[in-house]
PDB file of N, CA and C in Angstrom:
ATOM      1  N   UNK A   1       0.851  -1.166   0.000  1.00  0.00           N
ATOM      2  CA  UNK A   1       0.000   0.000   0.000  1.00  0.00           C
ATOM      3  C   UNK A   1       0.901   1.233   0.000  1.00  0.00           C
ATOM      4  N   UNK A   2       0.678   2.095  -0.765  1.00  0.00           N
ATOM      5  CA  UNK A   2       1.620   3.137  -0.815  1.00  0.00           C
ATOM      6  C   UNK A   2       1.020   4.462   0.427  1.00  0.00           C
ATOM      7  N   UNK A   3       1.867   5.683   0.500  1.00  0.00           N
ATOM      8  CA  UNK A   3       1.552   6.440   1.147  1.00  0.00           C
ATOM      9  C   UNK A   3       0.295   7.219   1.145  1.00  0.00           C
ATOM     10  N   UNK A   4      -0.087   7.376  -0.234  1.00  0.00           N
ATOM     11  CA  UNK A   4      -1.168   8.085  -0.734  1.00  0.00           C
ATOM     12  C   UNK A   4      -2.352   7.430  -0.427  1.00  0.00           C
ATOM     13  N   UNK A   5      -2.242   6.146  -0.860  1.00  0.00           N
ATOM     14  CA  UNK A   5      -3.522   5.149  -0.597  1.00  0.00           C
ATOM     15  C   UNK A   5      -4.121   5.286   1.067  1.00  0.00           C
ATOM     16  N   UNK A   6      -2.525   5.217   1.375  1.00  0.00           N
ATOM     17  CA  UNK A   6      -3.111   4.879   2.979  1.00  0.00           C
ATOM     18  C   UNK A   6      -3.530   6.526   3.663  1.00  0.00           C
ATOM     19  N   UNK A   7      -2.780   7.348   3.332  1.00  0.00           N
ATOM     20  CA  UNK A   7      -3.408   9.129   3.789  1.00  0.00           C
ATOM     21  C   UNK A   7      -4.826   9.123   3.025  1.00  0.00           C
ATOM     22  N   UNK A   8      -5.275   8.479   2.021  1.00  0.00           N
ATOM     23  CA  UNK A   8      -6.632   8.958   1.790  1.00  0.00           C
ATOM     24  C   UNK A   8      -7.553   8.152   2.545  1.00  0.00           C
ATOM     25  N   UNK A   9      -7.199   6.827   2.908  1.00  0.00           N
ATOM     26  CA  UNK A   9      -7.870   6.128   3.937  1.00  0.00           C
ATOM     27  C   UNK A   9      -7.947   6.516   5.236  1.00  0.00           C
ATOM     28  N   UNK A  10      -7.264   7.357   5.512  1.00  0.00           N
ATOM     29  CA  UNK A  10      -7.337   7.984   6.578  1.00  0.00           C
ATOM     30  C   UNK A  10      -8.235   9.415   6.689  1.00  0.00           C
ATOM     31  N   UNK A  11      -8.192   9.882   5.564  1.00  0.00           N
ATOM     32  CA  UNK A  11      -8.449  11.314   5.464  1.00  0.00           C
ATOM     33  C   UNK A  11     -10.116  10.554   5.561  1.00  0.00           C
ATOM     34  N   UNK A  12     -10.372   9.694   4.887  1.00  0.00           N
ATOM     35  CA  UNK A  12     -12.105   9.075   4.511  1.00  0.00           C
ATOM     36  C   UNK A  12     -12.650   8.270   5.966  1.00  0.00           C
ATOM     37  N   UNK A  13     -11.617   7.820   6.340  1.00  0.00           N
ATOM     38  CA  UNK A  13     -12.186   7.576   7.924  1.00  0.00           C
ATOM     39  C   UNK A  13     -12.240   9.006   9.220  1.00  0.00           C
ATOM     40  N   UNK A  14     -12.314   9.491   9.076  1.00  0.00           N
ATOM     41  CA  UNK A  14     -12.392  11.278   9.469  1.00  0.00           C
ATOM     42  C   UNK A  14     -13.536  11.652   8.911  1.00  0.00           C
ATOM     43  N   UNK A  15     -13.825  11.991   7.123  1.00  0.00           N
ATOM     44  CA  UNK A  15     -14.853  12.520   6.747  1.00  0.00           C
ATOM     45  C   UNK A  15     -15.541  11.642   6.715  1.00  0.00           C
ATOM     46  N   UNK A  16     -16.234  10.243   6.265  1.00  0.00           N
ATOM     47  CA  UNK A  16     -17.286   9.398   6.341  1.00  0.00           C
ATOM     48  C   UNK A  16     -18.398   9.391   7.328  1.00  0.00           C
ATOM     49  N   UNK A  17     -17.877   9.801   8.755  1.00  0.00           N
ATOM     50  CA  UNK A  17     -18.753   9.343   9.781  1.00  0.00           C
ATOM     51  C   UNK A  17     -19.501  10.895   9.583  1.00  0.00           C
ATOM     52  N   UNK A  18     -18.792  12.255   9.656  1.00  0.00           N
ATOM     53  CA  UNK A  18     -18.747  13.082   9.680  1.00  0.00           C
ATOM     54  C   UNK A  18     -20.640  13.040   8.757  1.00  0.00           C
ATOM     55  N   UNK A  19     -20.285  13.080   7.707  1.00  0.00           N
ATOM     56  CA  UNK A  19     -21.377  12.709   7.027  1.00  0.00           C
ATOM     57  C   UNK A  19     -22.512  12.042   7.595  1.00  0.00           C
ATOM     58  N   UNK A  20     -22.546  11.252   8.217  1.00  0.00           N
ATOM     59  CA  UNK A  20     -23.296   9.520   8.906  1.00  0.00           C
ATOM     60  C   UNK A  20     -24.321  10.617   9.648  1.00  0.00           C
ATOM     61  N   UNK A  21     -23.303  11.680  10.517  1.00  0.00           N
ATOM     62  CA  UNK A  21     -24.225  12.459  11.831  1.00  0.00           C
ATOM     63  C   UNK A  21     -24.483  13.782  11.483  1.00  0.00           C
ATOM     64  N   UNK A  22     -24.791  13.889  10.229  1.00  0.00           N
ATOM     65  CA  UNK A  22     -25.574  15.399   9.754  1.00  0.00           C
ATOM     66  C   UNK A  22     -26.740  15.778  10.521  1.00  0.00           C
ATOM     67  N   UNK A  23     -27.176  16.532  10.703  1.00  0.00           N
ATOM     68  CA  UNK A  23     -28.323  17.211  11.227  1.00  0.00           C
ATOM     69  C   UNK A  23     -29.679  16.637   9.954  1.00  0.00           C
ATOM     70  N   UNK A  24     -30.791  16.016  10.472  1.00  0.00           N
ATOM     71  CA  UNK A  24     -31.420  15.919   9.085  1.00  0.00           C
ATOM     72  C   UNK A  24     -31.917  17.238   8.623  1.00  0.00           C
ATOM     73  N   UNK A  25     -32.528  17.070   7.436  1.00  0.00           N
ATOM     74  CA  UNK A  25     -32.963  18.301   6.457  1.00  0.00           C
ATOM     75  C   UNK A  25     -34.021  18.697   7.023  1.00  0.00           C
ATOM     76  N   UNK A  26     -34.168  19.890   7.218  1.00  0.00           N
ATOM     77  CA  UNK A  26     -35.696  20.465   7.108  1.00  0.00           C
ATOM     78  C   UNK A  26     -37.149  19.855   6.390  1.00  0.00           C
ATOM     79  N   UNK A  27     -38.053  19.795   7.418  1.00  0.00           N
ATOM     80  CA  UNK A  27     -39.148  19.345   6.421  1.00  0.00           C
ATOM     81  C   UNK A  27     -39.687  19.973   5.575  1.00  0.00           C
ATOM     82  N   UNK A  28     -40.224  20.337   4.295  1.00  0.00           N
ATOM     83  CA  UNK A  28     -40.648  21.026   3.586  1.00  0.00           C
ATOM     84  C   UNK A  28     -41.687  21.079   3.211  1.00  0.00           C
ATOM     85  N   UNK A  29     -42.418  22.153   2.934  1.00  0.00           N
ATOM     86  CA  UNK A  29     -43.584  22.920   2.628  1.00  0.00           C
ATOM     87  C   UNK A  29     -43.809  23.866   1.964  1.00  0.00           C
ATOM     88  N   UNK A  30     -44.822  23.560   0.369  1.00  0.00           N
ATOM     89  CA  UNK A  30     -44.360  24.335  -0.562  1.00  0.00           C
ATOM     90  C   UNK A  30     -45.991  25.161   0.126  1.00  0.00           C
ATOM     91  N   UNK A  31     -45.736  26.677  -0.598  1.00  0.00           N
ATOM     92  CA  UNK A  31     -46.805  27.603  -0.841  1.00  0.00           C
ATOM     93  C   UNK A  31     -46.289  28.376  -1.773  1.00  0.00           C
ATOM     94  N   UNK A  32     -47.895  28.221  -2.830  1.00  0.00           N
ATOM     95  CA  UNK A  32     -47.940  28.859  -4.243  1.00  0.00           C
ATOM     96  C   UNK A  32     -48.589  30.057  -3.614  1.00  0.00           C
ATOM     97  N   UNK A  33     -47.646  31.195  -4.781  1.00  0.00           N
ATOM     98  CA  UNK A  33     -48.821  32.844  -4.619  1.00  0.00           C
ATOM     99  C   UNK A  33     -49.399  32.838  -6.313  1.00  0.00           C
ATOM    100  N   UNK A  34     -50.430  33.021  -5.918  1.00  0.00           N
ATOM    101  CA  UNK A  34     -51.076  33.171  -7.553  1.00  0.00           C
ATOM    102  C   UNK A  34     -52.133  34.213  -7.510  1.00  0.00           C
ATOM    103  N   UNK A  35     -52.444  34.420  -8.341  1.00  0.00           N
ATOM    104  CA  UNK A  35     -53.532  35.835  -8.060  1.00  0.00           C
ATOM    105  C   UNK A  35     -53.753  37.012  -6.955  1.00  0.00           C
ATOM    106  N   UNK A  36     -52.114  36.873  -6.353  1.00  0.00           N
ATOM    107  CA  UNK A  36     -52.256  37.893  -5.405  1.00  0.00           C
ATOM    108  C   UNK A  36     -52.567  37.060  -3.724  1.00  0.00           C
ATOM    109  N   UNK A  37     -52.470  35.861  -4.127  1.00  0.00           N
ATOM    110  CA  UNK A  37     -53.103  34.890  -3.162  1.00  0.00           C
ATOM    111  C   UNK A  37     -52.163  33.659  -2.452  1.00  0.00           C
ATOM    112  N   UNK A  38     -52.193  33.052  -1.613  1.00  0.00           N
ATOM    113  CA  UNK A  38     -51.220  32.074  -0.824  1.00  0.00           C
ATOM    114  C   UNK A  38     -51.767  30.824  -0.897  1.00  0.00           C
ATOM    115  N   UNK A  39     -51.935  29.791  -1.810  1.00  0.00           N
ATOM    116  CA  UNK A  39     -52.323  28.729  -1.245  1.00  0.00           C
ATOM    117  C   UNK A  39     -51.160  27.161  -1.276  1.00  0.00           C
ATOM    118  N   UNK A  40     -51.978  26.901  -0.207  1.00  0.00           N
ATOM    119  CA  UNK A  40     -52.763  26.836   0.644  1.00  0.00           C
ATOM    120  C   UNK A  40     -52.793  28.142   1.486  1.00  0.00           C
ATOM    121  N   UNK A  41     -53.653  28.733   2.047  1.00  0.00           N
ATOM    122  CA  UNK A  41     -53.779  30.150   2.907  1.00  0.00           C
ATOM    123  C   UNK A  41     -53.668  29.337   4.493  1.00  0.00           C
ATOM    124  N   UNK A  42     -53.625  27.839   4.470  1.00  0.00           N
ATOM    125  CA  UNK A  42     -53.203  27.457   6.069  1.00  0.00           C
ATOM    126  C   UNK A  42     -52.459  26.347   5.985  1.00  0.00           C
ATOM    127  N   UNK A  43     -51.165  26.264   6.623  1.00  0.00           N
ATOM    128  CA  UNK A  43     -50.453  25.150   6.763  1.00  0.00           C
ATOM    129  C   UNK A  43     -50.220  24.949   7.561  1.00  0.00           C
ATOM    130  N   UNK A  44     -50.972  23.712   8.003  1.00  0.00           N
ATOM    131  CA  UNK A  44     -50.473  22.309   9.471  1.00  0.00           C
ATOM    132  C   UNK A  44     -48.892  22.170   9.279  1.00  0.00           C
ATOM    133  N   UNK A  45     -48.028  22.025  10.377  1.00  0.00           N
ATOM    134  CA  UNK A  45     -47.410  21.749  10.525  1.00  0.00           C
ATOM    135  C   UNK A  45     -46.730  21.006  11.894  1.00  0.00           C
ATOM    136  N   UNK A  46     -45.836  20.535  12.207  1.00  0.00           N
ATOM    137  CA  UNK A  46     -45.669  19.854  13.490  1.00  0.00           C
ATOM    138  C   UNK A  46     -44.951  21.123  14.276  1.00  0.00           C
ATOM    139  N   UNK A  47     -45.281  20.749  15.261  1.00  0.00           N
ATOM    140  CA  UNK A  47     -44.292  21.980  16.418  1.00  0.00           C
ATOM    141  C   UNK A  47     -43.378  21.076  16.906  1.00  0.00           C
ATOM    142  N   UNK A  48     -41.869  21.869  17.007  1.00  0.00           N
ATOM    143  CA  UNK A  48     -40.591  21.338  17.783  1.00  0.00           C
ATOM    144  C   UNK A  48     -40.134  20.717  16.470  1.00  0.00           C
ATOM    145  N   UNK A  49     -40.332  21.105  15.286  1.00  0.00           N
ATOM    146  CA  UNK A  49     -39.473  21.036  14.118  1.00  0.00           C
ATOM    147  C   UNK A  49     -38.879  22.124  13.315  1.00  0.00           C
ATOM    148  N   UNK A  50     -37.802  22.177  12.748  1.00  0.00           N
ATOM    149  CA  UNK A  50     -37.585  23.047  11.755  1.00  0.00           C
ATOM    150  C   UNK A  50     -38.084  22.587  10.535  1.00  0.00           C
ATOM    151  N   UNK A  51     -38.572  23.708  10.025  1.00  0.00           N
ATOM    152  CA  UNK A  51     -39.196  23.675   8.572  1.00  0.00           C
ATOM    153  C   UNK A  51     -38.240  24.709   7.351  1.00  0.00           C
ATOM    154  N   UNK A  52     -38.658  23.984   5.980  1.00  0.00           N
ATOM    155  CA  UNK A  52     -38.372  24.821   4.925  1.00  0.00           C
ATOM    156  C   UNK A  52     -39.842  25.365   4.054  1.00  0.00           C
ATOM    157  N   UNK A  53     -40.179  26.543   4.198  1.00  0.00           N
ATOM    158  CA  UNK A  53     -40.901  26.795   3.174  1.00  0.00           C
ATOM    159  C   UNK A  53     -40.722  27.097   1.563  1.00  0.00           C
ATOM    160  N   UNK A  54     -41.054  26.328   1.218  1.00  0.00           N
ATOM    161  CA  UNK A  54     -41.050  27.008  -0.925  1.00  0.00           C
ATOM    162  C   UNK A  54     -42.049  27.587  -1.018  1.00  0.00           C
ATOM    163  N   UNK A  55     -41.696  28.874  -1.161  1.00  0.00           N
ATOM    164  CA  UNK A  55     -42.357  29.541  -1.485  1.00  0.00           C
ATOM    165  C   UNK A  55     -42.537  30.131  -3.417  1.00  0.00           C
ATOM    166  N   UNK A  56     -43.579  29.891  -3.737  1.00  0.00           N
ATOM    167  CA  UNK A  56     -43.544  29.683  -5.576  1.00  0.00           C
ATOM    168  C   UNK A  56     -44.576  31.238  -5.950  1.00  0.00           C
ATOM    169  N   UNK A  57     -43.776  32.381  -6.456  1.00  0.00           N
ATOM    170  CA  UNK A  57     -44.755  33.187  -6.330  1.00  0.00           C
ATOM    171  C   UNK A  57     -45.174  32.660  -8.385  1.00  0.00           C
ATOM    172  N   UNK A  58     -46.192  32.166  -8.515  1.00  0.00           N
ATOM    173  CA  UNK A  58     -46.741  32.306 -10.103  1.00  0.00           C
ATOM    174  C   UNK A  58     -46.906  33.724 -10.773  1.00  0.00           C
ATOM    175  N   UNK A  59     -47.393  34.487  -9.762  1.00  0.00           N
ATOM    176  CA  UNK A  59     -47.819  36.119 -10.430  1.00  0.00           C
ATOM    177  C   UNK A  59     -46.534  36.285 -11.127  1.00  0.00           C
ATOM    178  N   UNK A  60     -46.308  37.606 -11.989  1.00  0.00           N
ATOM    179  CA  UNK A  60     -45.802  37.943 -12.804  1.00  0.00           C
ATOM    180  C   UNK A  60     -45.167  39.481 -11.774  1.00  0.00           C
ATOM    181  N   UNK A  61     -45.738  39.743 -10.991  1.00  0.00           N
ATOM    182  CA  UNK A  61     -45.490  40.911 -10.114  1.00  0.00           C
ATOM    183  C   UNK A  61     -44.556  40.302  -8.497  1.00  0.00           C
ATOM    184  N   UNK A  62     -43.703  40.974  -8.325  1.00  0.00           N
ATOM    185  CA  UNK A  62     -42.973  40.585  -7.321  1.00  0.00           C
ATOM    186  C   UNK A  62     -43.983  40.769  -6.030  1.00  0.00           C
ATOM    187  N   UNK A  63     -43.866  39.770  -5.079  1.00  0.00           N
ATOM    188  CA  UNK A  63     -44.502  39.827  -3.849  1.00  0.00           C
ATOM    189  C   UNK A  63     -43.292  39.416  -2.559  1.00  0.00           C
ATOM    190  N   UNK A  64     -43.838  40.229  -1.172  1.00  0.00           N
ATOM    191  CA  UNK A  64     -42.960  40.350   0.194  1.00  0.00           C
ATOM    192  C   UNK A  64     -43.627  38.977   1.020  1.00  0.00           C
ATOM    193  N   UNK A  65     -43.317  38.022   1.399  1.00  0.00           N
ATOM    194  CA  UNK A  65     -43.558  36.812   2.204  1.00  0.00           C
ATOM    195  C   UNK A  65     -43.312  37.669   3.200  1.00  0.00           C
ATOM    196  N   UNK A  66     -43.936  38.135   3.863  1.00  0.00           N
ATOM    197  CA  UNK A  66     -43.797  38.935   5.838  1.00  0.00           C
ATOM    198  C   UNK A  66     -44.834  38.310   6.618  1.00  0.00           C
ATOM    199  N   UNK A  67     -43.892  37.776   8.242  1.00  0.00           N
ATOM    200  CA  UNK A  67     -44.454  37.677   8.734  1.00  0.00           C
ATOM    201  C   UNK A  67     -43.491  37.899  10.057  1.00  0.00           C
ATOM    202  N   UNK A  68     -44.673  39.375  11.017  1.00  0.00           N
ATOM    203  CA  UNK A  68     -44.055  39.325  12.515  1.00  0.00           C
ATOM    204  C   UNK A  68     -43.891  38.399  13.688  1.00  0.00           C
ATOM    205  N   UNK A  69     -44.987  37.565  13.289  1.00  0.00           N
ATOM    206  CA  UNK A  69     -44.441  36.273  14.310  1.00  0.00           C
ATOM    207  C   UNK A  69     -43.625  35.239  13.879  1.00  0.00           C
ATOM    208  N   UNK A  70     -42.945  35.065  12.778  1.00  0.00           N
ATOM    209  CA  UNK A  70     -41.857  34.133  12.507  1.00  0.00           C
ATOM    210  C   UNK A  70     -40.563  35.105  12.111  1.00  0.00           C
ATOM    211  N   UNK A  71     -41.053  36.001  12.258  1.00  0.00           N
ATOM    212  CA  UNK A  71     -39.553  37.240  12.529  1.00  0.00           C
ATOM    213  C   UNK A  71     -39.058  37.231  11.064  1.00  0.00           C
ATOM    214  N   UNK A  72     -39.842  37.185  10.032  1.00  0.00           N
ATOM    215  CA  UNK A  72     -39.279  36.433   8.792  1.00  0.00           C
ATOM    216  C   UNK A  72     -40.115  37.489   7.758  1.00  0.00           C
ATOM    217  N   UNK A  73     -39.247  38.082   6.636  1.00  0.00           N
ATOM    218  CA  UNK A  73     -39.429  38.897   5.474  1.00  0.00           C
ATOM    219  C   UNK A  73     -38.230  38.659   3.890  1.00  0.00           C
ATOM    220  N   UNK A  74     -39.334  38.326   3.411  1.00  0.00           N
ATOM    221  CA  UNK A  74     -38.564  38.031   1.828  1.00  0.00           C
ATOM    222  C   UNK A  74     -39.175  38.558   0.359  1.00  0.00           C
ATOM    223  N   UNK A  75     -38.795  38.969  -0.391  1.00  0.00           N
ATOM    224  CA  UNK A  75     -39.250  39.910  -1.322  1.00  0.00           C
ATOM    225  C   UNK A  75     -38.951  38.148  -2.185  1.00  0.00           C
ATOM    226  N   UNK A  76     -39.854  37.939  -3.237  1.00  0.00           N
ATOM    227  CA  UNK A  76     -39.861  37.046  -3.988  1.00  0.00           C
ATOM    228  C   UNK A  76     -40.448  37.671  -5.492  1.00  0.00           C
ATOM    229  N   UNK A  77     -39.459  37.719  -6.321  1.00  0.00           N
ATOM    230  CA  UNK A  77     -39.612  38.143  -7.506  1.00  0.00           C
ATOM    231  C   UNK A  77     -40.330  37.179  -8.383  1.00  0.00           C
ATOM    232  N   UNK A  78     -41.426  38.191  -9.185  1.00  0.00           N
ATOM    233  CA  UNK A  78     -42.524  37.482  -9.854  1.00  0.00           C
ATOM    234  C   UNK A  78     -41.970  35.962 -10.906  1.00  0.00           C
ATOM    235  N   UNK A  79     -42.616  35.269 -10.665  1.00  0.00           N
ATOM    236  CA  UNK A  79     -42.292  34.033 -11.626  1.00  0.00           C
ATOM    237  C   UNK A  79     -41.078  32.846 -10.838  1.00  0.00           C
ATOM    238  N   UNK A  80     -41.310  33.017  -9.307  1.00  0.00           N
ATOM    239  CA  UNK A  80     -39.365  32.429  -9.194  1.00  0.00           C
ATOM    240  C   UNK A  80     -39.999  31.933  -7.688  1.00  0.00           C
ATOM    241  N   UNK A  81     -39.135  31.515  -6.927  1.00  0.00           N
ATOM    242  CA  UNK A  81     -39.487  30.203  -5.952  1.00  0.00           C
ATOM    243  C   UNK A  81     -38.526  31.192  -4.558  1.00  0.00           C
ATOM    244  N   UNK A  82     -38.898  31.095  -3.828  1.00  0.00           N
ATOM    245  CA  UNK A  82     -38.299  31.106  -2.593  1.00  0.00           C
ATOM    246  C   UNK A  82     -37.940  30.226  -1.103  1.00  0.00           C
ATOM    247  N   UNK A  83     -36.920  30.317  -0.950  1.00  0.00           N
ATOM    248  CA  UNK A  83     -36.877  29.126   0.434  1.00  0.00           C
ATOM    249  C   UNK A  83     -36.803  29.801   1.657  1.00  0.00           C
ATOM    250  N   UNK A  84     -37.467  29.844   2.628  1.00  0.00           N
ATOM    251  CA  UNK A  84     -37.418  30.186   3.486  1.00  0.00           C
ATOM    252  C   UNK A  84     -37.709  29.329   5.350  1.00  0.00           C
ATOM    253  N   UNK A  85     -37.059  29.164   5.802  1.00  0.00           N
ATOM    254  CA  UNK A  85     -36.361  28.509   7.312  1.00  0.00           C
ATOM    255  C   UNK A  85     -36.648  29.197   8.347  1.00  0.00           C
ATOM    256  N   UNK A  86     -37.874  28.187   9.390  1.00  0.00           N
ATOM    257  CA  UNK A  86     -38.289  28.863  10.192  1.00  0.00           C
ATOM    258  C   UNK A  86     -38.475  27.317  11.157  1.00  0.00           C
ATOM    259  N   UNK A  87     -38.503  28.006  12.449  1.00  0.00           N
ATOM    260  CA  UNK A  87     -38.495  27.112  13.583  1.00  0.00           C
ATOM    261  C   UNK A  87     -37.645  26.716  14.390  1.00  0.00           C
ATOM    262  N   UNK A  88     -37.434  25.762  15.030  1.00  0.00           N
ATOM    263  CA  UNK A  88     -38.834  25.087  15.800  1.00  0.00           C
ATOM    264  C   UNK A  88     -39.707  25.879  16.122  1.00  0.00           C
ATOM    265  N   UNK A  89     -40.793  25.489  15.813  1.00  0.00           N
ATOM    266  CA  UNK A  89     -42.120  26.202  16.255  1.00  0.00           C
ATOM    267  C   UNK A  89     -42.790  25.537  17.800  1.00  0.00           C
ATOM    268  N   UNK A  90     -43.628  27.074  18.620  1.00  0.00           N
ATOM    269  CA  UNK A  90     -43.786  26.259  19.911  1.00  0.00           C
ATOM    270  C   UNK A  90     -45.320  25.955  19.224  1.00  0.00           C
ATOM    271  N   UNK A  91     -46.538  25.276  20.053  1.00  0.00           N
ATOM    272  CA  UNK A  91     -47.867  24.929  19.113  1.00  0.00           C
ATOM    273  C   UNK A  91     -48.526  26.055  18.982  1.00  0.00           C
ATOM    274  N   UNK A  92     -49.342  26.927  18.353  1.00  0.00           N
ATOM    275  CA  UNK A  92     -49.885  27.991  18.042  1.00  0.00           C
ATOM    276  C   UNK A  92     -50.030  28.052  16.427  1.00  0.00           C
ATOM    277  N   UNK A  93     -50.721  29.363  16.261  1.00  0.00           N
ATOM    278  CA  UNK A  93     -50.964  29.806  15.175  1.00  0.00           C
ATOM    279  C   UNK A  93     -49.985  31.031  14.561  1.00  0.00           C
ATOM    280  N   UNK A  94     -49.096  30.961  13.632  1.00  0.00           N
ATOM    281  CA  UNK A  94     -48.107  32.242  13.082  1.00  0.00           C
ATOM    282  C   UNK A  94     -48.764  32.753  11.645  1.00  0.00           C
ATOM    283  N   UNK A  95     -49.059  33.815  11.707  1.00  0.00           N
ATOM    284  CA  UNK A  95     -49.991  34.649  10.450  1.00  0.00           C
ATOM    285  C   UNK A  95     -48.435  34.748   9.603  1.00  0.00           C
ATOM    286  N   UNK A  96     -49.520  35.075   8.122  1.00  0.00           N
ATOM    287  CA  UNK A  96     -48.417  35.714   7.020  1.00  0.00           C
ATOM    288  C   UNK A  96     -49.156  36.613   6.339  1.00  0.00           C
ATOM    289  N   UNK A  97     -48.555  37.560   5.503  1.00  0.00           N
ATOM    290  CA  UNK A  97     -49.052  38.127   4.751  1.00  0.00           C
ATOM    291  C   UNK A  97     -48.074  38.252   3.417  1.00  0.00           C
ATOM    292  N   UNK A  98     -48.755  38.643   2.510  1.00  0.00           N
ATOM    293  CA  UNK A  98     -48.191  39.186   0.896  1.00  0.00           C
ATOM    294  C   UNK A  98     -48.147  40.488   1.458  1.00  0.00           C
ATOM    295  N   UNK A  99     -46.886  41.409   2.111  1.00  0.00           N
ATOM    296  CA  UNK A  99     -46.865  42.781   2.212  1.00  0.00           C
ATOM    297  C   UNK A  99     -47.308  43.840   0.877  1.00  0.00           C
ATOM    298  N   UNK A 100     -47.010  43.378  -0.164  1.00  0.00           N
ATOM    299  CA  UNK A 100     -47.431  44.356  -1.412  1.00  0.00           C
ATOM    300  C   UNK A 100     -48.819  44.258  -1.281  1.00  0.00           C
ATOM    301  N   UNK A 101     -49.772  43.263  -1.298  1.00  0.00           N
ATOM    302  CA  UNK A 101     -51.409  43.164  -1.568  1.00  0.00           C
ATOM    303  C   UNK A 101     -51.820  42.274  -0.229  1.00  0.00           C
ATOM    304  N   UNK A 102     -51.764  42.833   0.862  1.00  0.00           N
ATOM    305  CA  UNK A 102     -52.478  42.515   2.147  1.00  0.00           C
ATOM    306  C   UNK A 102     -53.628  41.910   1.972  1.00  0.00           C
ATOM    307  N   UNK A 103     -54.667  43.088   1.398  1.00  0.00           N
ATOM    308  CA  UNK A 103     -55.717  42.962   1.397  1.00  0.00           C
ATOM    309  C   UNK A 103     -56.168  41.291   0.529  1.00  0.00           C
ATOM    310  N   UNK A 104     -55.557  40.783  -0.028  1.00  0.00           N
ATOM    311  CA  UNK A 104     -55.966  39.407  -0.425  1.00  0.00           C
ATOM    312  C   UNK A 104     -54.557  38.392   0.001  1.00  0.00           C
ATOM    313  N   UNK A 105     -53.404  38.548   0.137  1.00  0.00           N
ATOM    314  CA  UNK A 105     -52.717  37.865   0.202  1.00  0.00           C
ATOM    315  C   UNK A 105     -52.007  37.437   1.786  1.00  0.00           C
ATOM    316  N   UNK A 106     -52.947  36.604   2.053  1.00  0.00           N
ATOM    317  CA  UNK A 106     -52.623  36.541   3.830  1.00  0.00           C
ATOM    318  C   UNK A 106     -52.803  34.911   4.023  1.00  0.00           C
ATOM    319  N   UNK A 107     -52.281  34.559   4.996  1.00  0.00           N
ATOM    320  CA  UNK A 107     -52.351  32.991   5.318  1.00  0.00           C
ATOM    321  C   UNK A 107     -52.104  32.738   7.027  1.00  0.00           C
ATOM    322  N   UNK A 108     -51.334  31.445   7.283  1.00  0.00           N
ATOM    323  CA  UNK A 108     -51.600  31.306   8.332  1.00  0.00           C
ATOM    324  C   UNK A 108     -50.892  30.087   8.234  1.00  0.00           C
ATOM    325  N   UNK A 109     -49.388  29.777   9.521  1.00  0.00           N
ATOM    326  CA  UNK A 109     -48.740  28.464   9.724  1.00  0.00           C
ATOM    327  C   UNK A 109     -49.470  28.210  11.221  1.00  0.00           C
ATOM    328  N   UNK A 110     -49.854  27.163  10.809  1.00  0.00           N
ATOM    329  CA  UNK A 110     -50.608  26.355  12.633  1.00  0.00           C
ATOM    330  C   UNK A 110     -49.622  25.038  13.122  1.00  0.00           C
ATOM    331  N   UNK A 111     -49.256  25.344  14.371  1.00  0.00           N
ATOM    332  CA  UNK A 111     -48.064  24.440  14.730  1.00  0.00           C
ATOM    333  C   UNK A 111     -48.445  23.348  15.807  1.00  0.00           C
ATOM    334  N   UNK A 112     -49.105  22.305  15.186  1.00  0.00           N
ATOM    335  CA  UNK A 112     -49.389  21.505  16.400  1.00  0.00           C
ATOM    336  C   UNK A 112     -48.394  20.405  16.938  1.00  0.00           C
TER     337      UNK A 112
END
């Protein structure tokens, strides 16, 4: 076995496990904006998890994903997807809104 062989066997017993004990991924949860609108306008979710939201705005007009109880604001340009990372959640209800068009674009994460 030469030197190289055996330093990369070494270097791979170091990174391998490393890998093994990742943190798992976020669970994910898509929400489409379309007509100015969020749907689903309510998403179940579990509490004492981290989540990923996709957020998919369809409109053609850029829209703001805001919300003061998940401390969380993202401008999502018309036609294009957004990810956004929130939690652990404790159980309750966290509102959202479409900051550009309030008046129709509002929803709601429920954390049971």
């Amino acid at each position: 076995m030469s030197q190289f062989t055996f330093s990369l066997m070494v270097i791979a017993g170091f990174v391998l496990p490393l890998s093994a004990t990742a943190a798992p991924q976020a669970q994910e949860y898509r929400i489409v904006i379309k007509n100015h609108r969020f749907e689903p306008a309510e998403v179940v979710v579990p509490a004492g998890q981290k989540l990923q939201l996709v957020v998919e705005n369809q409109d053609a007009t850029p829209e703001e994903f805001e919300s003061h109880a998940l401390n969380r604001e993202k401008v999502i340009p018309g036609n294009s997807k957004a990810n956004i990372f929130i939690g652990p959640l404790k159980p309750g209800s966290y509102d959202f809104v479409g900051e550009y068009h309030e008046d129709t674009a509002r929803g709601k994460i429920i954390a049971k």
